[in-house]
Each structure stands twice: as structure tokens, then as C-alpha cells.
Protein backbone atom coordinates (compact mmCIF):
# COMPACT_ATOMS: atom_id res chain seq x y z
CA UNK A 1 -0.09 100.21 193.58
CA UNK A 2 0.41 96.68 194.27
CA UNK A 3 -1.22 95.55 190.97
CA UNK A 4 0.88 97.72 189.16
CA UNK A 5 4.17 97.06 190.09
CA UNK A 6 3.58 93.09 190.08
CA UNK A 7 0.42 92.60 187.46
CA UNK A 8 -1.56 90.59 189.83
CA UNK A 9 -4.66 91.37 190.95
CA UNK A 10 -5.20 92.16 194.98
CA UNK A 11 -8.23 91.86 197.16
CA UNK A 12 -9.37 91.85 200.44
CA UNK A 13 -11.91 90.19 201.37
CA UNK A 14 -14.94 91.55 203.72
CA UNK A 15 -16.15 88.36 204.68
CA UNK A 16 -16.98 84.75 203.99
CA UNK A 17 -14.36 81.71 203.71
CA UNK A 18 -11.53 83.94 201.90
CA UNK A 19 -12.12 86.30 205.21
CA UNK A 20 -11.79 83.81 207.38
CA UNK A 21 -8.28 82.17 205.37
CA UNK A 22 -6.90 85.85 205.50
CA UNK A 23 -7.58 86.26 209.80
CA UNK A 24 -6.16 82.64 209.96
CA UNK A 25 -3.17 84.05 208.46
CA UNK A 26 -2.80 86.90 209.81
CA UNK A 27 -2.95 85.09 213.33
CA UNK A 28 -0.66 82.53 212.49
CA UNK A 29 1.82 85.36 211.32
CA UNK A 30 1.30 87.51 214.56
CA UNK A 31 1.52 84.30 216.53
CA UNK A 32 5.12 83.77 214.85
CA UNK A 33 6.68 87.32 215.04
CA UNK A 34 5.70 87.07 219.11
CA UNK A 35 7.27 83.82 219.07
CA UNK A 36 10.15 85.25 217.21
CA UNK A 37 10.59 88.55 219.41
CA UNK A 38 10.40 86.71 222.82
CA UNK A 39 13.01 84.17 221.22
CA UNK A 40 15.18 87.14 220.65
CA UNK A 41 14.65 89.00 223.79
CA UNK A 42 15.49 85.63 225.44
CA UNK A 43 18.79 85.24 223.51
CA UNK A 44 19.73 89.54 224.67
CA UNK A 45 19.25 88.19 228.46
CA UNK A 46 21.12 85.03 228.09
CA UNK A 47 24.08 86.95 226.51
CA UNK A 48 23.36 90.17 229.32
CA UNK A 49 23.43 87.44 232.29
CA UNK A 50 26.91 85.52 230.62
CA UNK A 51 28.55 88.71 230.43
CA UNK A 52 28.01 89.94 233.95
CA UNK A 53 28.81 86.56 235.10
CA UNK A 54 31.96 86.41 233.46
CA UNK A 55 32.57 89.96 234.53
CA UNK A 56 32.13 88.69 238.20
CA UNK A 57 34.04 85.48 238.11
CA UNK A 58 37.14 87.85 236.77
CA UNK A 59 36.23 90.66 239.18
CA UNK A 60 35.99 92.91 236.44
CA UNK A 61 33.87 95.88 236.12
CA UNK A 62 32.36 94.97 232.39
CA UNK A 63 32.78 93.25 229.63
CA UNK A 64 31.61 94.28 226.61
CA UNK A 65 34.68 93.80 223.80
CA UNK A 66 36.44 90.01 223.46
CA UNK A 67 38.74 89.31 221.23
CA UNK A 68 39.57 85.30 220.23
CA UNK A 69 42.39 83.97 217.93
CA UNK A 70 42.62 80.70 216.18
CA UNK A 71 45.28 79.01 214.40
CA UNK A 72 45.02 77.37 210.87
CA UNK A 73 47.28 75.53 208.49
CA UNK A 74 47.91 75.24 204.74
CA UNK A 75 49.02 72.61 202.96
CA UNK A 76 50.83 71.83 206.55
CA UNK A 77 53.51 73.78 206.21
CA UNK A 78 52.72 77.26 207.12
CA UNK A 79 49.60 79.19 209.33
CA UNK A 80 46.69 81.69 209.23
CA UNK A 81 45.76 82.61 212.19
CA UNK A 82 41.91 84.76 212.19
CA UNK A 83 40.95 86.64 214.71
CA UNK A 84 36.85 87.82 215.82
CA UNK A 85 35.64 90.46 217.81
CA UNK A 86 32.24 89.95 220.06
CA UNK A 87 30.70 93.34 221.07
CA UNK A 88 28.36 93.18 223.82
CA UNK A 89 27.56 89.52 223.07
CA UNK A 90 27.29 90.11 219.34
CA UNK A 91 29.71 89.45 216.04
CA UNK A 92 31.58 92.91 215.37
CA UNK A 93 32.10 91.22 211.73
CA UNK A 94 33.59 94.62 210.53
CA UNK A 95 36.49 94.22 213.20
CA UNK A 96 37.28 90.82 212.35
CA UNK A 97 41.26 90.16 211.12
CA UNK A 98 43.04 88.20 209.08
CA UNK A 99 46.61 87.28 209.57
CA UNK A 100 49.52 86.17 207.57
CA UNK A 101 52.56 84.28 209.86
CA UNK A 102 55.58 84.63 208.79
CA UNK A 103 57.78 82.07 207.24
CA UNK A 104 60.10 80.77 209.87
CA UNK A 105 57.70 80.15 212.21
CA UNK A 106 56.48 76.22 212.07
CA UNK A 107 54.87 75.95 215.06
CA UNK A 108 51.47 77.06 216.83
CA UNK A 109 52.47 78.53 219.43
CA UNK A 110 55.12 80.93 217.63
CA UNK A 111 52.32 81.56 215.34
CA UNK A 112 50.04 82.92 218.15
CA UNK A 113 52.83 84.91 219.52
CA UNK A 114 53.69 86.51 216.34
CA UNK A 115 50.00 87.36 215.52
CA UNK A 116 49.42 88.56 219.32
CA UNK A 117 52.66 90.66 219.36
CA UNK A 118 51.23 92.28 215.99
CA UNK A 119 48.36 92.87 217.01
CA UNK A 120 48.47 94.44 220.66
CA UNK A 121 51.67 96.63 219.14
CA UNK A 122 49.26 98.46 216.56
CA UNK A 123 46.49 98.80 219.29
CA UNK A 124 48.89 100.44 221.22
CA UNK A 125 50.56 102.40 218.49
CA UNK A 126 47.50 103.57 216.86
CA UNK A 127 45.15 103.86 219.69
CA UNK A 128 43.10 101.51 218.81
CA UNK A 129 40.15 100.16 221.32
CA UNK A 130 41.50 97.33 223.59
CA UNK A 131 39.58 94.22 224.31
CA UNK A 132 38.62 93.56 228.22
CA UNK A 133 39.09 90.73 227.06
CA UNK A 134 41.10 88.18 225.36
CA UNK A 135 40.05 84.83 224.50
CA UNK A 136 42.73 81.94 223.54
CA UNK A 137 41.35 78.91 221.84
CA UNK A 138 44.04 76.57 223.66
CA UNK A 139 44.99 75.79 227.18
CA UNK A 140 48.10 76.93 229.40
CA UNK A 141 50.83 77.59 226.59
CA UNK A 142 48.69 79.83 224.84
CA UNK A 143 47.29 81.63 227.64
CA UNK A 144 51.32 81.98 228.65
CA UNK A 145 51.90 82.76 225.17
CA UNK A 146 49.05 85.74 225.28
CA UNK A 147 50.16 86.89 228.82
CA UNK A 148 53.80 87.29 227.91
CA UNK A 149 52.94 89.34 225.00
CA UNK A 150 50.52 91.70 226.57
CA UNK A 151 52.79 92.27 229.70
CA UNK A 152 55.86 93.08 227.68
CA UNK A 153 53.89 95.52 225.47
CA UNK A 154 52.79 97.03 229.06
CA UNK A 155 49.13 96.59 228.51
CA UNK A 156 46.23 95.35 230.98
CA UNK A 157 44.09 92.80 229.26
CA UNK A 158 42.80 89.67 231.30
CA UNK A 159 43.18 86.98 229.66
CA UNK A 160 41.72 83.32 229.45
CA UNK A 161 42.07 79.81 227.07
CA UNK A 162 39.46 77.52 226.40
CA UNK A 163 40.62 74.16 227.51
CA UNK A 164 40.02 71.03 225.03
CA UNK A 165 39.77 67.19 226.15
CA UNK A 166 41.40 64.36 224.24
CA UNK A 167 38.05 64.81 222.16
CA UNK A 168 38.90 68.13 221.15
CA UNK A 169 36.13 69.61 222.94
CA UNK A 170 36.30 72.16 225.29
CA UNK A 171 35.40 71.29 228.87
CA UNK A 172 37.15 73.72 231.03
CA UNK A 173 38.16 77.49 231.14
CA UNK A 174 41.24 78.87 232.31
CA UNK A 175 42.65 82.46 233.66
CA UNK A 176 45.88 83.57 233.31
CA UNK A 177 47.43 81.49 235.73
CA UNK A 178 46.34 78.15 234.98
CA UNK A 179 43.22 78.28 237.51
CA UNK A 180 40.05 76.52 236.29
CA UNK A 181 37.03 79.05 236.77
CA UNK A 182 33.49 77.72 238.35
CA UNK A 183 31.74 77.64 234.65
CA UNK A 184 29.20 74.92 234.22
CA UNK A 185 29.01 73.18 230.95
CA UNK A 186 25.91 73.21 230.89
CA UNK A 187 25.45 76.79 231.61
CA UNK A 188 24.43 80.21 229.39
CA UNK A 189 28.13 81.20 229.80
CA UNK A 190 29.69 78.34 228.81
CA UNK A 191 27.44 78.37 225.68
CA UNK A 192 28.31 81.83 224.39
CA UNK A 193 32.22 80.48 224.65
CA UNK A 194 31.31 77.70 222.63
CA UNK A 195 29.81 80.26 220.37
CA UNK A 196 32.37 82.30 219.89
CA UNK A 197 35.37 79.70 219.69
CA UNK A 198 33.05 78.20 216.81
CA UNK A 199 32.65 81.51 214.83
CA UNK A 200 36.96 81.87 215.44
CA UNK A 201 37.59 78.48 214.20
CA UNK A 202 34.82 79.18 210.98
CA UNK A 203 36.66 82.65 210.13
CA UNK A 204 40.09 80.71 210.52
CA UNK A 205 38.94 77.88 208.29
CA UNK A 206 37.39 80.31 205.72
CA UNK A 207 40.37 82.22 205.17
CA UNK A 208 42.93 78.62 204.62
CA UNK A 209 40.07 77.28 202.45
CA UNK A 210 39.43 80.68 200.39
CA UNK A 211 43.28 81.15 199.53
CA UNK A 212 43.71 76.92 198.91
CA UNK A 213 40.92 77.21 196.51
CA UNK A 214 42.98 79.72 194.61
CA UNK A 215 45.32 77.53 193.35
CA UNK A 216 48.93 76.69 194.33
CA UNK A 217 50.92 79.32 193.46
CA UNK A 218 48.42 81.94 194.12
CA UNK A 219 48.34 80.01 197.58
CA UNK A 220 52.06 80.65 198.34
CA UNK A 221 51.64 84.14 197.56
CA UNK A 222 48.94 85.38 199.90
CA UNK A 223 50.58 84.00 203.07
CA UNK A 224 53.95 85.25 202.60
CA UNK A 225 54.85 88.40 204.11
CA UNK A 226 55.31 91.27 202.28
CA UNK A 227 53.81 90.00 198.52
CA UNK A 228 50.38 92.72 198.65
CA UNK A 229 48.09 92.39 195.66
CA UNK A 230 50.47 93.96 193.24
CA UNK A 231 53.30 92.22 194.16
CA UNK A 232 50.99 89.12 193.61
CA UNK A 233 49.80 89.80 190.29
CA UNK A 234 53.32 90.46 188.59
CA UNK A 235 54.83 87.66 190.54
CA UNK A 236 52.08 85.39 188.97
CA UNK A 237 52.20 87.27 185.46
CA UNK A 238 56.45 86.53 185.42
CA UNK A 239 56.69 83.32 186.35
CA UNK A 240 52.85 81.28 185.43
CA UNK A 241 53.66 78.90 187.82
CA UNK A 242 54.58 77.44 191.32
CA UNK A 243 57.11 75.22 189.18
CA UNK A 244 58.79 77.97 187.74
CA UNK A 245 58.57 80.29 190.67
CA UNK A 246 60.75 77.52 192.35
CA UNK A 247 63.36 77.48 189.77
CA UNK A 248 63.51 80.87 190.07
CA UNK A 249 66.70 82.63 191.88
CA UNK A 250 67.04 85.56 194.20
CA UNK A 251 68.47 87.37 191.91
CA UNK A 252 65.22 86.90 189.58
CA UNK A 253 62.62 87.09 191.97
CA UNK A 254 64.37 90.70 193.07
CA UNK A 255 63.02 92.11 189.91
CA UNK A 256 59.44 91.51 191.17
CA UNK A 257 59.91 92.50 194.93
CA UNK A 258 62.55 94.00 197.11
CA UNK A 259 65.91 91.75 198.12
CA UNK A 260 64.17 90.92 202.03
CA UNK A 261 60.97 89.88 200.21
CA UNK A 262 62.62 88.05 197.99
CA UNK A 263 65.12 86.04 200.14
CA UNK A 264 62.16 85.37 202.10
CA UNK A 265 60.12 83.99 199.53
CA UNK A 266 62.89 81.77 198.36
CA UNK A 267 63.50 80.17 201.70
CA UNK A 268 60.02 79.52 202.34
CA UNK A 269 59.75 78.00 198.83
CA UNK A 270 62.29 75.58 199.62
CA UNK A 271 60.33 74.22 202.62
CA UNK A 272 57.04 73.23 200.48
């Protein structure tokens, strides 16, 4: 069957030298799956034990969905923020958002409060699963930011920030009311946070970079509120460029999307 499908011809050898290459690599290859398997059964326990010890530190029961956001700029005048899901230790890439900020907000921390208040409102309005919980990649202010949003929406979520040194490396963790919790650096725990707040700030990244590389105009589009792919295409089709789409009044832009969209866009246009 093999021959067939690749036209080369396959043996296997009884004994002699060639017998003794093919047990070589067959060890070698059964020596590296072992070494592979007991790597990854190591990695399971390391994330099982940080869990539970996080779970103890907060006194909570379990913790198997966290939730992290990060902030990121374009051009440095308006945000993305990205958010990541960990399930039971592991990337939940299918539950991973992307979020646009809207255009009056210029700084980070109404960014994060925008983006939180969105999305804790549509978990509660739809449903949706909760986190146990949520991660801030920042210290105090954002965990306030977090905890005022979550208390006026009436949910339960603990919260905590990852803490950054004049480095702008994390070297402390922090629960909802400012407290430092007993987490080693060097420890499994501290590890997966550093894990995590890596894959937040990669997603984050991703997303400015991906829409940047689109070009300038195209840029503008995707982060203002409201402009959805359609929107996008005949506002790019009309006007050709970010030059032009400048120039352009109210009035004009109305023909493309509705009077709030386009007062909106013409404001923020005006600020880049």
C-alpha cells in the first residue's frame, strides 16, 4: 500500500546491519514519545497544582475559567483592547475577543472600563458562562476599574491585576483590594500568570498589528464603532482614501452610514 501511494519501495529488514539501524530507531523514537508524554503529564500537574493553589490563596472553591484583558494602541491615538480565556489551565482560543473602544475615550483606563462594562453586560444579558476569574494586566486602577464594573452590573467575580516594576515586569499579584498575595516568583503559579499575561499581550498586539498592516484608511475603519464590514467596504469604495475621507462632511459621510456613525467618525477623524 505504501509503495503505491508514494512509488518507493519498502522493506523490513529480518536481520543484519539494516535490522539493527531500524531497532536503533525505533528505540530512539520510543525513547522520545516517553520523554515527550512524561513532559506533558508534568506540564497537566504543574497547571492542576497552580490552580488549586490559586483557588486556596482566594478561598475559592475552583478555578477552572480566567479571563485576562490587555490594552493596545494604534497609531497612538485610539485602543484595542483583546481579551483570552484559559480553561482549566489551557488556551480556550475559540472564546478569545476582540474589542473596538470607542472614540472619546483616550485613556487606558477608560478603555478597560468600556471593554469590561461590555463585556460583563452581555454575559449577563445573554447568559453567557462567567469567569471565576478575572485577570487585569495592571495594578490597583485597573483592578478598581474591573471591581467597579462587576459590582455595579451585580455580578460575583474575584478579581486580581498583575503588578509590573519600573521594568515592566511583573513581580507582584494583587486582589481586589490592593493586598499583595504570598505567590513566589519563582513558583509554578506565578509561571502560568506569566503565561497567560504573555498570550493577552500577543492576541492584543496581533489584532493592532493585523488592522495597521491594512493600510491607513482601512485602519480608521475597523476601530471605529459602528463601521461592520459593509459599512467598510462602501466607505472605502466612496471616498479611496484617508485624505479624502477627511475632507469629507457629515452630511457626505451620512450617505454611507447612519447620522450617529457618521458624526462619530468625523470627530474621531479630526483627532488623527
Amino acid at each position: 500500500l505504501l509503495k503505491s501511494v508514494f512509488n518507493i519501495n519498502f522493506v523490513t529488514p529480518k536481520k543484519g546491519s539494516k535490522k539493527k539501524i531500524l531497532d536503533l530507531a525505533y528505540e530512539n523514537a520510543l525513547n522520545y514519545y516517553n520523554e515527550q508524554i512524561s513532559f506533558l503529564i508534568q506540564d497537566e500537574e504543574k497547571t492542576t497544582n497552580s490552580l488549586e493553589e490559586l483557588s486556596n490563596i482566594l478561598n475559592i472553591d475552583k478555578i477552572s475559567r480566567v479571563e485576562i484583558f490587555d490594552n493596545s494602541n494604534l497609531f497612538g491615538n485610539f485602543n484595542v483592547s483583546g481579551m483570552v480565556v484559559f480553561i482549566d489551565g489551557k488556551p480556550a482560543k475559540n472564546e478569545y475577543r476582540k474589542f473596538k473602544i470607542s472614540c472619546d475615550v483616550k485613556d487606558d483606563l477608560g478603555a478597560m472600563r468600556e471593554v469590561l462594562y461590555r463585556r460583563y453586560f452581555k454575559v449577563l444579558m445573554e447568559n453567557l458562562q462567567a469567569p471565576d476569574l478575572i485577570v487585569m494586566d495592571g495594578g490597583f486602577n485597573q483592578v478598581s476599574v474591573a471591581k467597579e464594573i462587576i459590582d455595579s452590573l451585580g455580578l460575583s467575580i474575584r478579581i486580581i491585576g498583575l503588578v509590573k516594576d519600573k521594568k515592566h515586569r511583573t513581580n507582584s499579584i494583587i486582589d481586589e483590594n490592593g493586598c499583595v498575595l504570598d505567590v513566589k516568583s519563582d513558583s509554578n503559579l506565578f509561571l502560568f500568570f506569566s503565561k497567560i499575561q504573555e498570550e493577552v499581550h500577543r492576541y492584543a498586539i496581533t489584532y493592532h498589528r493585523n488592522i495597521k498592516a491594512k493600510g491607513a484608511l482601512a485602519s480608521v475603519l475597523d476601530v471605529v464603532p459602528g463601521i461592520g464590514e459593509v459599512r467598510k467596504k462602501e466607505l472605502l469604495k466612496k471616498f479611496g482614501s484617508l485624505k479624502k475621507l477627511k475632507e469629507a462632511s457629515i452630511l457626505e459621510l451620512s450617505e454611507v452610514v447612519s447620522k450617529d456613525v457618521a458624526e462619530n467618525l468625523f470627530n474621531y477623524l479630526k483627532e488623527i
